[in-house]
PDB file of N, CA and C in Angstrom:
ATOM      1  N   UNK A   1      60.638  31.026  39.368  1.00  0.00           N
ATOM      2  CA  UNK A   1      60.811  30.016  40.413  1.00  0.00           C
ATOM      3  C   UNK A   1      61.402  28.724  39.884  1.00  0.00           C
ATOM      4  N   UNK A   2      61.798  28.505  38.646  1.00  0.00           N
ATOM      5  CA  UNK A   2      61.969  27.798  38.153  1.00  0.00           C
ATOM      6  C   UNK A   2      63.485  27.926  37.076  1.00  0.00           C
ATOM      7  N   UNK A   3      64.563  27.365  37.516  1.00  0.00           N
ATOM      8  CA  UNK A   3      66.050  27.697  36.729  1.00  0.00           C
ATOM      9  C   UNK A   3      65.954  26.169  36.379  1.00  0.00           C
ATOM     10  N   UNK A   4      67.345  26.866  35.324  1.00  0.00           N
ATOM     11  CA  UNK A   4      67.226  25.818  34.204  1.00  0.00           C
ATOM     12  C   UNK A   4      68.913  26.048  33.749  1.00  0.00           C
ATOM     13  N   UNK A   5      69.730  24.798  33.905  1.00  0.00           N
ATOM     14  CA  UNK A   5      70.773  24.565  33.935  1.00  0.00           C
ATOM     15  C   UNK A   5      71.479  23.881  32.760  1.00  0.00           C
ATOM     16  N   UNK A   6      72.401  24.324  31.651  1.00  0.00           N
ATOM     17  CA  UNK A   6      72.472  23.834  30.508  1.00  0.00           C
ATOM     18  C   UNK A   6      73.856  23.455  30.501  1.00  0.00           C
ATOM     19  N   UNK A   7      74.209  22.208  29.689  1.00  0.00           N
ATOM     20  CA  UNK A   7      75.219  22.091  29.515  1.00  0.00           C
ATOM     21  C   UNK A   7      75.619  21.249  28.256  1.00  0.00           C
ATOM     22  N   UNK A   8      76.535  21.101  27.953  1.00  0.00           N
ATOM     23  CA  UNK A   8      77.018  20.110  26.993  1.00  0.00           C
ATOM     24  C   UNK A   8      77.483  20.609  25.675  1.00  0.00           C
ATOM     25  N   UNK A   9      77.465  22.376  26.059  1.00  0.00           N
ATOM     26  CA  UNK A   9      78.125  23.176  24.462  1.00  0.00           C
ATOM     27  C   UNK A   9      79.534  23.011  24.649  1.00  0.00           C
ATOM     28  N   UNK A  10      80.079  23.098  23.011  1.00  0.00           N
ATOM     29  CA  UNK A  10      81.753  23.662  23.295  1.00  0.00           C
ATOM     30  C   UNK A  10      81.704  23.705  21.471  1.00  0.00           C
ATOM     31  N   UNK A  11      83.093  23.325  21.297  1.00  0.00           N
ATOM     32  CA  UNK A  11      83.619  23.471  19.888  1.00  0.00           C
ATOM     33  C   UNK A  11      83.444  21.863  19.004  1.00  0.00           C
ATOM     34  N   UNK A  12      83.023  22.124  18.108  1.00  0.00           N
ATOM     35  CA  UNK A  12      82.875  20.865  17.543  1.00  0.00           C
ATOM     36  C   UNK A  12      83.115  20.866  15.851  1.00  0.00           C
ATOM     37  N   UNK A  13      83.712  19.802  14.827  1.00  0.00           N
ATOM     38  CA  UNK A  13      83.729  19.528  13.729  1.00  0.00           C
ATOM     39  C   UNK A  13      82.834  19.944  12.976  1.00  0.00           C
ATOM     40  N   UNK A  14      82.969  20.447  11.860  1.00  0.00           N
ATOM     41  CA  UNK A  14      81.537  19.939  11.511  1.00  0.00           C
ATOM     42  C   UNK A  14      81.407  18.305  11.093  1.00  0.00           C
ATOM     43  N   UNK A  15      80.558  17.904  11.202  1.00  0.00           N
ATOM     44  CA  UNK A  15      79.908  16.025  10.862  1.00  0.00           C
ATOM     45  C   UNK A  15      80.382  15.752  12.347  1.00  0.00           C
ATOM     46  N   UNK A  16      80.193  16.569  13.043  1.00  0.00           N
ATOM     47  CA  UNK A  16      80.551  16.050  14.333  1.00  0.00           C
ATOM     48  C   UNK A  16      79.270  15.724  15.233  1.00  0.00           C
ATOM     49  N   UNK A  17      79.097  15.589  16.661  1.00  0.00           N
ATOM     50  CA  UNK A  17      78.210  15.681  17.573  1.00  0.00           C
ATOM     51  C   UNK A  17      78.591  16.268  18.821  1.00  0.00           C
ATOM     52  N   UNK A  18      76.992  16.431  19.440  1.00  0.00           N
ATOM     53  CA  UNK A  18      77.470  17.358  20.795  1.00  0.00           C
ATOM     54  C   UNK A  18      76.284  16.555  21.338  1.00  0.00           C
ATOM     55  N   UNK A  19      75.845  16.702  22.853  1.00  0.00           N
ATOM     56  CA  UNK A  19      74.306  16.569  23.864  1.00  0.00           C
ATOM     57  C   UNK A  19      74.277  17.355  24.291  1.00  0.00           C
ATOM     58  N   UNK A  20      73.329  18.340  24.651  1.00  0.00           N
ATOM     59  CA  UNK A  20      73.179  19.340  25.231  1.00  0.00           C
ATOM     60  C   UNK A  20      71.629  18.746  26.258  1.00  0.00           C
ATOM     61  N   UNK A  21      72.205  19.092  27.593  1.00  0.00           N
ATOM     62  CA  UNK A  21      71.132  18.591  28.787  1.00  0.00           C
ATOM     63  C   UNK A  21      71.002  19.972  29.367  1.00  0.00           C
ATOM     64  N   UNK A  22      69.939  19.660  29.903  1.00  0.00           N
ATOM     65  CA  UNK A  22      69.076  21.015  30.547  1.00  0.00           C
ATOM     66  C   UNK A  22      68.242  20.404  31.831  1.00  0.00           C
ATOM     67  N   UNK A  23      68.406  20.944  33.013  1.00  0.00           N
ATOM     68  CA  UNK A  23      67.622  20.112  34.356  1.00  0.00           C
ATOM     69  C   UNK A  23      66.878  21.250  34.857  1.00  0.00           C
ATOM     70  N   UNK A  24      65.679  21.059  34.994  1.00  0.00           N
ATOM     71  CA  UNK A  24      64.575  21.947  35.370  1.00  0.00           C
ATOM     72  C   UNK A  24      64.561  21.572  37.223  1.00  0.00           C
ATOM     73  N   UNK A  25      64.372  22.703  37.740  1.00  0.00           N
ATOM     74  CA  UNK A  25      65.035  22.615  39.735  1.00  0.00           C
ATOM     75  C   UNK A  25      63.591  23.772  40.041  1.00  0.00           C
ATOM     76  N   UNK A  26      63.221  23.512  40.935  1.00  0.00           N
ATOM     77  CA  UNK A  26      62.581  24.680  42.030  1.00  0.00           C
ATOM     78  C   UNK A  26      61.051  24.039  42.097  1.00  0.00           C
ATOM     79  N   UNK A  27      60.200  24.926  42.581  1.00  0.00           N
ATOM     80  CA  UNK A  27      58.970  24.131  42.478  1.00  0.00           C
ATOM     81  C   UNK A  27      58.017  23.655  41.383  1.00  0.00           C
ATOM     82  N   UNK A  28      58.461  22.897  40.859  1.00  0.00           N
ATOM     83  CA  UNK A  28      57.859  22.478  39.868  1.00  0.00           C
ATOM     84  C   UNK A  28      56.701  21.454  40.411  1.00  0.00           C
ATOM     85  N   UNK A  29      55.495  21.602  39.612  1.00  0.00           N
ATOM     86  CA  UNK A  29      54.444  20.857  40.219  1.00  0.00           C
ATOM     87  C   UNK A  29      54.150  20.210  39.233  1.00  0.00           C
ATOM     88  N   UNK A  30      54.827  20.540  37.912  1.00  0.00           N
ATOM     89  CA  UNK A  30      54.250  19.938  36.522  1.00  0.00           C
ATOM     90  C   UNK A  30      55.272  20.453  35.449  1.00  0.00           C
ATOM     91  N   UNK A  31      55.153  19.606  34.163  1.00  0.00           N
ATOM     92  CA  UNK A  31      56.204  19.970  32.902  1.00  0.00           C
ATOM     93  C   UNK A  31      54.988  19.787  32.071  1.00  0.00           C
ATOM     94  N   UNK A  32      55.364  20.669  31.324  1.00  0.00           N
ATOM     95  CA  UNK A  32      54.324  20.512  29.966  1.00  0.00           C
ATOM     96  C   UNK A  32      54.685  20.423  28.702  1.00  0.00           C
ATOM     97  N   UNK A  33      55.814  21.249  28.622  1.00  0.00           N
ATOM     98  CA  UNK A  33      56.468  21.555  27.649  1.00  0.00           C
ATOM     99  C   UNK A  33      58.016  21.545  27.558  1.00  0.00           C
ATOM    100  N   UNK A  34      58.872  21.026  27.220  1.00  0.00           N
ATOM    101  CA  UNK A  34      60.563  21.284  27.443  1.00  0.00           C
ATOM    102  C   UNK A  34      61.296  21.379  25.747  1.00  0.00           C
ATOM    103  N   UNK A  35      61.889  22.134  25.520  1.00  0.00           N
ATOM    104  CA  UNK A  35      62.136  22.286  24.033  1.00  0.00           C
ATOM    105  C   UNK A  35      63.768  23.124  24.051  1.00  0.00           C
ATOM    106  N   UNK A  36      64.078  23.325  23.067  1.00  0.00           N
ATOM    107  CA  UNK A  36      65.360  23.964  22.709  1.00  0.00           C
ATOM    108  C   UNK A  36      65.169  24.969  21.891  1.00  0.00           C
ATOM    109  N   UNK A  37      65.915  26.316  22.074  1.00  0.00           N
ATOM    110  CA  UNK A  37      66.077  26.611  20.752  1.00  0.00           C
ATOM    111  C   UNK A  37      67.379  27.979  20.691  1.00  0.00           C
ATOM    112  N   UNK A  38      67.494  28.376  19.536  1.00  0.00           N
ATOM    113  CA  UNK A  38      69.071  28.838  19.029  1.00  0.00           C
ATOM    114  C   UNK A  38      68.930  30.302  18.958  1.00  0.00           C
ATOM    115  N   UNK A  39      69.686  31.046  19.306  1.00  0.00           N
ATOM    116  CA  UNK A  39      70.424  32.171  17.884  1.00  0.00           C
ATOM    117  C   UNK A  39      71.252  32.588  17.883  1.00  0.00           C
ATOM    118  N   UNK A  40      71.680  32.489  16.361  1.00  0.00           N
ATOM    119  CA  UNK A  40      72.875  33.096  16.020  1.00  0.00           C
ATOM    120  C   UNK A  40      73.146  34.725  16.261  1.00  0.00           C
ATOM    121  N   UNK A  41      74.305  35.216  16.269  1.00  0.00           N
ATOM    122  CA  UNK A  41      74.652  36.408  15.920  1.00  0.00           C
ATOM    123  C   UNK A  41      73.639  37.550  15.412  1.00  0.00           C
ATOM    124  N   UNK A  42      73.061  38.422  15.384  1.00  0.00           N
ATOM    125  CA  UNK A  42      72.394  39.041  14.424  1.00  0.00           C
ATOM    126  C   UNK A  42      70.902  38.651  13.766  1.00  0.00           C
ATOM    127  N   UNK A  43      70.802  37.435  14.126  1.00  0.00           N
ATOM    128  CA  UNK A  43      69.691  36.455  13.872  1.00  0.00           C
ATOM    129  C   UNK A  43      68.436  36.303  15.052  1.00  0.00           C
ATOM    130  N   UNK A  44      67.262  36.473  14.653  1.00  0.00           N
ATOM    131  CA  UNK A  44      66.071  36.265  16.085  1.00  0.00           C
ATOM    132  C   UNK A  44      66.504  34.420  16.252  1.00  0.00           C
ATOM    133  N   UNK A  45      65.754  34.694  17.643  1.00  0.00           N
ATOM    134  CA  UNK A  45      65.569  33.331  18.462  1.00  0.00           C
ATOM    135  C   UNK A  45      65.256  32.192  17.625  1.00  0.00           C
ATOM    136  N   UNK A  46      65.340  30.738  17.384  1.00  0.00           N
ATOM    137  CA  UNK A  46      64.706  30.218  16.650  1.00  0.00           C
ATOM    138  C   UNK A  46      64.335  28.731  16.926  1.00  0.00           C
ATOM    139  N   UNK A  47      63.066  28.343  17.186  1.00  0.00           N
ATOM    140  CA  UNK A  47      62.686  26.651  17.681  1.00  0.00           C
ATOM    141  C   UNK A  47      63.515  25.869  17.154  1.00  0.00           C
ATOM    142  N   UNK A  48      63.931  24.784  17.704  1.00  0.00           N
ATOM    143  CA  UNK A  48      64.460  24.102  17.103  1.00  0.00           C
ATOM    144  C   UNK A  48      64.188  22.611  17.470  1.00  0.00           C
ATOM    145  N   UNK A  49      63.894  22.231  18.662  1.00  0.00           N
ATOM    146  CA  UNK A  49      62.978  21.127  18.859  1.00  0.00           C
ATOM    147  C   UNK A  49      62.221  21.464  20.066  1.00  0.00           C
ATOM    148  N   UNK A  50      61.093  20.814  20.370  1.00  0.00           N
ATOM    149  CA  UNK A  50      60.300  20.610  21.396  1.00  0.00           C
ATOM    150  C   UNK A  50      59.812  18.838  21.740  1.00  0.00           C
ATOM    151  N   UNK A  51      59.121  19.028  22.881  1.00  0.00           N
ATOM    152  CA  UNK A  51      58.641  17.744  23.398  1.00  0.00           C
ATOM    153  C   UNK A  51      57.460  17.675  24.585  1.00  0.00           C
ATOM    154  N   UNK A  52      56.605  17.206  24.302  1.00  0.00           N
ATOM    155  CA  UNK A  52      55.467  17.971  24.879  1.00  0.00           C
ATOM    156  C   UNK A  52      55.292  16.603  25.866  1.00  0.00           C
ATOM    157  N   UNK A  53      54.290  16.663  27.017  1.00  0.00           N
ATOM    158  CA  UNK A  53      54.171  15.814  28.479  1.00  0.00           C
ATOM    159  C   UNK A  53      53.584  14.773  27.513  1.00  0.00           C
ATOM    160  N   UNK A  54      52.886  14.794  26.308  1.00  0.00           N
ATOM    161  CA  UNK A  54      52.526  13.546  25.879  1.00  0.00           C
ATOM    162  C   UNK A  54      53.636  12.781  24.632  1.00  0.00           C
ATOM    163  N   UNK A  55      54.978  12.906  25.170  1.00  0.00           N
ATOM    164  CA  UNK A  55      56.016  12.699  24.484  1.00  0.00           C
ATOM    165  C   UNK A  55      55.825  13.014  22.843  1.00  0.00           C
ATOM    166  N   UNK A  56      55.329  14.088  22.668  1.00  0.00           N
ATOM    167  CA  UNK A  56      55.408  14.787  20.900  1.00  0.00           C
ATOM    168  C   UNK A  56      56.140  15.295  21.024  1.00  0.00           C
ATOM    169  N   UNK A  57      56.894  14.957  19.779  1.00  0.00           N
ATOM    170  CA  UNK A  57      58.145  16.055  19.634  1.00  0.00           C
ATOM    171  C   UNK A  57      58.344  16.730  18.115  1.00  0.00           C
ATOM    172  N   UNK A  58      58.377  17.605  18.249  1.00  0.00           N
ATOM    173  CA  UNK A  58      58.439  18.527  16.973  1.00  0.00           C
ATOM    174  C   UNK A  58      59.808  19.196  16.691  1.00  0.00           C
ATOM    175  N   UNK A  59      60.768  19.014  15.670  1.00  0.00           N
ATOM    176  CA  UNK A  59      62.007  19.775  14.763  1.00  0.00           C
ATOM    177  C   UNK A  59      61.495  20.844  13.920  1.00  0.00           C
ATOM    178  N   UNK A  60      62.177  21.671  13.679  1.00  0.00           N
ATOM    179  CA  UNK A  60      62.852  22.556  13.107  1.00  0.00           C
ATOM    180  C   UNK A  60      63.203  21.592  11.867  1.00  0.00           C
ATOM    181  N   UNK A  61      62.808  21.783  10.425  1.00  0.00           N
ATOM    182  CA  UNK A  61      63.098  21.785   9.095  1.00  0.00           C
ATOM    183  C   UNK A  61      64.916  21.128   8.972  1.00  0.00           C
ATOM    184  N   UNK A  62      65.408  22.469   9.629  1.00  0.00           N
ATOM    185  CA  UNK A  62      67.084  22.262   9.365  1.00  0.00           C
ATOM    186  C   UNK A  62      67.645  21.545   9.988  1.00  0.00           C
ATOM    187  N   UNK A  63      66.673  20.624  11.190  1.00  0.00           N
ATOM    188  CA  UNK A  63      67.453  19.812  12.022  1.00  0.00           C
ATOM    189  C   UNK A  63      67.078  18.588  11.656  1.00  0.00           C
ATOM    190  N   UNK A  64      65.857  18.657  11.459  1.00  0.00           N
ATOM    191  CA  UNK A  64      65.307  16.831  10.785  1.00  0.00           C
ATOM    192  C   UNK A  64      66.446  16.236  10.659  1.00  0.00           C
ATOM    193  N   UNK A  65      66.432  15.003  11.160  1.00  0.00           N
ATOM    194  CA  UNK A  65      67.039  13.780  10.618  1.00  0.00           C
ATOM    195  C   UNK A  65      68.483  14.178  11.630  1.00  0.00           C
ATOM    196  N   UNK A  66      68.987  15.024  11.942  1.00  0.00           N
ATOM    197  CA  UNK A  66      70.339  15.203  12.526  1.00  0.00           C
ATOM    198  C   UNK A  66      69.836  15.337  14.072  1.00  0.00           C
ATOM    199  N   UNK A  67      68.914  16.204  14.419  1.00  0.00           N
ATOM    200  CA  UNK A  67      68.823  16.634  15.888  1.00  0.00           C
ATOM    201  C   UNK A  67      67.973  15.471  16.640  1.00  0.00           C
ATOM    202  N   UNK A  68      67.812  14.994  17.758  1.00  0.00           N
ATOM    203  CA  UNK A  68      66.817  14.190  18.706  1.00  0.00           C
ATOM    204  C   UNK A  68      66.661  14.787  19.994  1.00  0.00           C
ATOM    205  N   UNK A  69      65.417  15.582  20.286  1.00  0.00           N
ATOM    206  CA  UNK A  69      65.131  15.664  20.987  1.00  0.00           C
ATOM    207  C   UNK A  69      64.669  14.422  22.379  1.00  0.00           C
ATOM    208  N   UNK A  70      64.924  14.626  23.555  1.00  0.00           N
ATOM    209  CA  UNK A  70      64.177  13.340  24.374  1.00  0.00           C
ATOM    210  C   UNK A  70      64.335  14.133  25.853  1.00  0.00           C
ATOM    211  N   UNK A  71      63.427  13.342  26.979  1.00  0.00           N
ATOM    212  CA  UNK A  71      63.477  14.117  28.248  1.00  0.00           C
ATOM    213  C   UNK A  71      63.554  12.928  29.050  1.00  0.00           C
ATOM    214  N   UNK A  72      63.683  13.341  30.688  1.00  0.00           N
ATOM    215  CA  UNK A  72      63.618  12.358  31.757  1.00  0.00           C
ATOM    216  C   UNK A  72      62.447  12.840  32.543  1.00  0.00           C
ATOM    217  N   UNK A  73      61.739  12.447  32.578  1.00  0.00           N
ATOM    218  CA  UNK A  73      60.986  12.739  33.424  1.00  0.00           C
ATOM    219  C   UNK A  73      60.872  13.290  35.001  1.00  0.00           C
ATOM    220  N   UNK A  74      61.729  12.149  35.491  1.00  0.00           N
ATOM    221  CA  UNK A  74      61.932  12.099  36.907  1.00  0.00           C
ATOM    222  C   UNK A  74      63.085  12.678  37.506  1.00  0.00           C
ATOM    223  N   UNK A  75      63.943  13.151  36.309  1.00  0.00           N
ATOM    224  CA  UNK A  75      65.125  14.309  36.654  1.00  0.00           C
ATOM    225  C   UNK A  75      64.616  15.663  36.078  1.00  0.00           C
ATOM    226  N   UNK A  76      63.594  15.729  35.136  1.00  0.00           N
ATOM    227  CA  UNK A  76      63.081  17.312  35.168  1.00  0.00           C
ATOM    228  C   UNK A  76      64.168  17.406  33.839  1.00  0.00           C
ATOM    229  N   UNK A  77      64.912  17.148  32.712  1.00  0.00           N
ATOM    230  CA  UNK A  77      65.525  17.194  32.441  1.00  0.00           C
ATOM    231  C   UNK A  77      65.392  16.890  30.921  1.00  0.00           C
ATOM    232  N   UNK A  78      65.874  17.586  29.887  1.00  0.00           N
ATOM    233  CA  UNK A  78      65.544  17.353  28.196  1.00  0.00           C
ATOM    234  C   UNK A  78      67.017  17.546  28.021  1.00  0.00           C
ATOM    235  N   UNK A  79      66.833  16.693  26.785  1.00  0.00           N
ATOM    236  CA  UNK A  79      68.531  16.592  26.080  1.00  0.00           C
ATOM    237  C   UNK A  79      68.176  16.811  24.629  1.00  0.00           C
ATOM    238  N   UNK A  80      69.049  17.049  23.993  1.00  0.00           N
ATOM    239  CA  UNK A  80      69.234  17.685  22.694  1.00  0.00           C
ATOM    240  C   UNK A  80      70.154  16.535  21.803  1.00  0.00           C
ATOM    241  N   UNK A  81      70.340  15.874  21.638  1.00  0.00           N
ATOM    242  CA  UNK A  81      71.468  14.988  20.870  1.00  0.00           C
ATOM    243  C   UNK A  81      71.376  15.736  19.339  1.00  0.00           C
ATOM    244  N   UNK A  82      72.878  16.198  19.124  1.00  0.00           N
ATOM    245  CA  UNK A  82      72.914  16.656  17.648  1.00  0.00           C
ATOM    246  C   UNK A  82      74.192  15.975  16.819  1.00  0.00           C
ATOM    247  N   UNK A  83      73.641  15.585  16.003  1.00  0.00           N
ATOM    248  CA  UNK A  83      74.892  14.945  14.784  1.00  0.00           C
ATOM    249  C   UNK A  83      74.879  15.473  13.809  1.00  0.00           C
ATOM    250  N   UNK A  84      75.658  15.065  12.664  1.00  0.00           N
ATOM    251  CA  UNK A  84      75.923  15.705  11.825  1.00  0.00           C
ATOM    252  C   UNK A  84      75.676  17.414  11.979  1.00  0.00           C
ATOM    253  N   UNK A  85      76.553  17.310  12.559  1.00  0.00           N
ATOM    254  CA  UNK A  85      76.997  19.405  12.778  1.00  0.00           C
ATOM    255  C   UNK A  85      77.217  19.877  11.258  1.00  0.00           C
ATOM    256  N   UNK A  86      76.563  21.377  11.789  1.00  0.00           N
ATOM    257  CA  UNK A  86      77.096  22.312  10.167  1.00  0.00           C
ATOM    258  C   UNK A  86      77.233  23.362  11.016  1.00  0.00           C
ATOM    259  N   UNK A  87      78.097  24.041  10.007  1.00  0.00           N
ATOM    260  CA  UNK A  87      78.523  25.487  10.524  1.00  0.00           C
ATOM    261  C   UNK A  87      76.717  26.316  10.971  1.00  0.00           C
ATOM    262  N   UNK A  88      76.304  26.068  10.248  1.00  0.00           N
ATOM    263  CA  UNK A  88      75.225  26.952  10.375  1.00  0.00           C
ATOM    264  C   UNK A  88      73.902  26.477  11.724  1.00  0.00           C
ATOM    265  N   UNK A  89      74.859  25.399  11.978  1.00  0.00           N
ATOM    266  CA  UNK A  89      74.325  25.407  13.064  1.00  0.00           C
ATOM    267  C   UNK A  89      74.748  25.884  14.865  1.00  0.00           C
ATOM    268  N   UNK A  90      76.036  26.807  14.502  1.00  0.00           N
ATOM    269  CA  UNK A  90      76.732  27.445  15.402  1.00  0.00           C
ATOM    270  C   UNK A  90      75.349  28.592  16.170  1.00  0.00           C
ATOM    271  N   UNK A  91      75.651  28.432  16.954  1.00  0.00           N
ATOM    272  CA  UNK A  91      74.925  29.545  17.887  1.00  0.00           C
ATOM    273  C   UNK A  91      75.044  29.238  19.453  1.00  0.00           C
ATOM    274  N   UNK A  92      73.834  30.399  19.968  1.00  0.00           N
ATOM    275  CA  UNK A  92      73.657  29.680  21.521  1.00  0.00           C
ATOM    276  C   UNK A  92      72.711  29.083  21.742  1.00  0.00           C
ATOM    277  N   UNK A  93      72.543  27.802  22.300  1.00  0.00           N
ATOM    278  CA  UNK A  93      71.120  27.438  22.417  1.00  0.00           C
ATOM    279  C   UNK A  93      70.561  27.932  23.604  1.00  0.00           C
ATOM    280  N   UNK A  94      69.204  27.801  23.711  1.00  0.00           N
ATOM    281  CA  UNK A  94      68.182  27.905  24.998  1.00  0.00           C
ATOM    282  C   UNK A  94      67.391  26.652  25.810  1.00  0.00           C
ATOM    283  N   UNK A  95      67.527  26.483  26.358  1.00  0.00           N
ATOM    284  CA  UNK A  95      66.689  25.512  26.743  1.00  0.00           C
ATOM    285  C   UNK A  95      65.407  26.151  27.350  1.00  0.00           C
ATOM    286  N   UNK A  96      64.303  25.743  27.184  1.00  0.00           N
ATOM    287  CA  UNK A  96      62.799  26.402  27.512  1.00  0.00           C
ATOM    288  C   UNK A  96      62.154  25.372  28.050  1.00  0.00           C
ATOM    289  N   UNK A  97      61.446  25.949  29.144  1.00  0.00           N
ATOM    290  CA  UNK A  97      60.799  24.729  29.934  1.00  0.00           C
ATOM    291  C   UNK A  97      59.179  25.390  30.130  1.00  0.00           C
ATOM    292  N   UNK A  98      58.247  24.541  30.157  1.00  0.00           N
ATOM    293  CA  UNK A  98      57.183  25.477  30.444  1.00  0.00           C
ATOM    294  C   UNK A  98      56.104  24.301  30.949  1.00  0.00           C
ATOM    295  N   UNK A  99      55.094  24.899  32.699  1.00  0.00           N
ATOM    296  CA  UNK A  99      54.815  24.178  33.146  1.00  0.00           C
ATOM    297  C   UNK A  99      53.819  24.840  34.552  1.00  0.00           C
ATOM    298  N   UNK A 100      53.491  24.393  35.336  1.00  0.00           N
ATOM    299  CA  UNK A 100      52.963  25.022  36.846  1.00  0.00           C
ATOM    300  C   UNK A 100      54.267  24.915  37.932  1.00  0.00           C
ATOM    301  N   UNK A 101      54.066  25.810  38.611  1.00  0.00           N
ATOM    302  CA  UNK A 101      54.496  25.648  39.712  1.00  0.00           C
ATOM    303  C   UNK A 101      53.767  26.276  41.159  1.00  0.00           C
ATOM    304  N   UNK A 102      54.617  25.579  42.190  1.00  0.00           N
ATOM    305  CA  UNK A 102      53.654  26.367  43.455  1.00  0.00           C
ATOM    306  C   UNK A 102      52.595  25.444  43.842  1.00  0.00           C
ATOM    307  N   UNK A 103      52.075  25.701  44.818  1.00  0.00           N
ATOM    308  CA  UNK A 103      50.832  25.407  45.268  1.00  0.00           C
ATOM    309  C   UNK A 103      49.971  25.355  44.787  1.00  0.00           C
ATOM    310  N   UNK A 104      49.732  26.681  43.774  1.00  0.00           N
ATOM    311  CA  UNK A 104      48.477  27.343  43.190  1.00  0.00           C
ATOM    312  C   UNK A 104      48.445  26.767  41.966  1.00  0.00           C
ATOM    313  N   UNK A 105      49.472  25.866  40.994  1.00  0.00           N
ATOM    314  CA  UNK A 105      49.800  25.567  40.036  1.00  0.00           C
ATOM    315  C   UNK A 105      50.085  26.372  38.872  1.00  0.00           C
ATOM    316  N   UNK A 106      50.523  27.616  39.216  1.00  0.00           N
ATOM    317  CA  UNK A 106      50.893  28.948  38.258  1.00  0.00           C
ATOM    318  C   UNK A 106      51.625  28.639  37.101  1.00  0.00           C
ATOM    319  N   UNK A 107      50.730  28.930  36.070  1.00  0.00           N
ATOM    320  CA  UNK A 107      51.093  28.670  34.839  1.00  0.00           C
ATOM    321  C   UNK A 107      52.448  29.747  34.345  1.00  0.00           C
ATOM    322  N   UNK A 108      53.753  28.785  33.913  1.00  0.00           N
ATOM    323  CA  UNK A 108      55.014  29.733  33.955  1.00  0.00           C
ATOM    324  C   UNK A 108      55.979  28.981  32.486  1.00  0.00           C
ATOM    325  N   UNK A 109      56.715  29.366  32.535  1.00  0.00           N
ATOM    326  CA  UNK A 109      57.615  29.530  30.911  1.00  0.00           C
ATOM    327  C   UNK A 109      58.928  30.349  32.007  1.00  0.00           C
ATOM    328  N   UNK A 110      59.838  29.231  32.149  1.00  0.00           N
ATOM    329  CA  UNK A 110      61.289  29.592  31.949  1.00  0.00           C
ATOM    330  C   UNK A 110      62.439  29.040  31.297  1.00  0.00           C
ATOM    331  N   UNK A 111      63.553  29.687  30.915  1.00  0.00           N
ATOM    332  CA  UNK A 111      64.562  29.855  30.117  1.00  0.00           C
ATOM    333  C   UNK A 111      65.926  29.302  30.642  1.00  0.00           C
ATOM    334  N   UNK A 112      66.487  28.407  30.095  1.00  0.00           N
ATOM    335  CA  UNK A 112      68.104  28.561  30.559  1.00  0.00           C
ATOM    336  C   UNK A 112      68.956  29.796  30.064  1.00  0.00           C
ATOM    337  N   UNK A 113      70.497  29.727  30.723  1.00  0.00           N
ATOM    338  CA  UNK A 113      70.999  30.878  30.474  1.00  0.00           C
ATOM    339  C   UNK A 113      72.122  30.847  29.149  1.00  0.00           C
ATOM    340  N   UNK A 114      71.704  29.912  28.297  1.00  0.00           N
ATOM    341  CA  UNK A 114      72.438  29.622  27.111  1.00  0.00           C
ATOM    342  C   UNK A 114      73.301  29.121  27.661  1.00  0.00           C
ATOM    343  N   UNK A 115      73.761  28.037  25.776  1.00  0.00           N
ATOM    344  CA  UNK A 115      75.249  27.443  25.860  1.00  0.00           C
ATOM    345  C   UNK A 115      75.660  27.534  24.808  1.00  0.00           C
ATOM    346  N   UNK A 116      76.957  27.515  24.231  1.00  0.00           N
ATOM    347  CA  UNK A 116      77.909  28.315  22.921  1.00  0.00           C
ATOM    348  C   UNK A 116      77.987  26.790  22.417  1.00  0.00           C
ATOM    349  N   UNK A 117      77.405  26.788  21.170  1.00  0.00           N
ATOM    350  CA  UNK A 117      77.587  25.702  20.095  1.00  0.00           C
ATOM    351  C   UNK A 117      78.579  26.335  19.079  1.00  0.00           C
ATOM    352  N   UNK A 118      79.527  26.259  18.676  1.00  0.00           N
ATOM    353  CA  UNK A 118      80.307  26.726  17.608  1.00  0.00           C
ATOM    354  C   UNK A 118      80.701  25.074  17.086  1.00  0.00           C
ATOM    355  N   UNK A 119      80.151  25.333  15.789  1.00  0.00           N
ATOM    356  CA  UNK A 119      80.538  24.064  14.924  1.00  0.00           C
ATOM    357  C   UNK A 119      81.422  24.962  13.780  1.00  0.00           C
ATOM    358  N   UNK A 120      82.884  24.004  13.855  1.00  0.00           N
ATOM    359  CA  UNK A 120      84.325  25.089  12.552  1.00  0.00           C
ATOM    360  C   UNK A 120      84.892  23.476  12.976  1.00  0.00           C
ATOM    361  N   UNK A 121      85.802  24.197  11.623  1.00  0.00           N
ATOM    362  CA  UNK A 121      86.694  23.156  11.423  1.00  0.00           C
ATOM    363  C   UNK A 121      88.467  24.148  11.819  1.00  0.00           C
TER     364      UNK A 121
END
């Protein structure tokens, strides 16, 4: 009941930057959780930041210091700001949202439908 709309991939440098936004739509009665995460080719899924309703936010090792996670509240909406690009950080990301919805406040976890990060020179 809950889609999740991503945008802000394409081709980038590496030492470059990208934003990647994600807007959470349908009945949402609550956010709990909104986070990102990647995979490459051949590679499982992999966290890469999160941000929890009490604004904690947790990276991924390989992103420290380059990635910033942050959200809007009142647009339903998490962004990804990434700098300093490396190749190895090419993939698709996900955006993950997780929260109640409904009346009943049904505890739910949905997914965007990816976006293509390719970082080359």
């Amino acid at each position: 009941q809950v889609q999740l709309v991503e945008s802000g991939g394409g081709l980038v440098q590496p030492g470059g930057s990208l934003r990647l936004s994600c807007a959470a739509s349908g009945s949402i009665f609550s956010t709990n959780v909104m986070g990102w995460y990647r995979q490459a080719p051949g590679k499982q899924r992999e966290l890469v930041a999160t941000i929890t309703s009490g604004d904690s936010t947790s990276y991924a090792d390989s992103v420290k210091g380059r990635f910033t996670i942050s959200r809007d509240n009142a647009l339903n909406t998490v962004y990804l700001q990434m700098n300093s690009l490396k190749p190895e950080d090419t993939a698709v990301y996900y955006c993950q949202w997780s929260g109640t919805t409904g009346w009943l406040r049904k505890t739910t976890t949905s997914w965007g439908q990816g976006t293509q990060v390719t970082v080359s020179s």
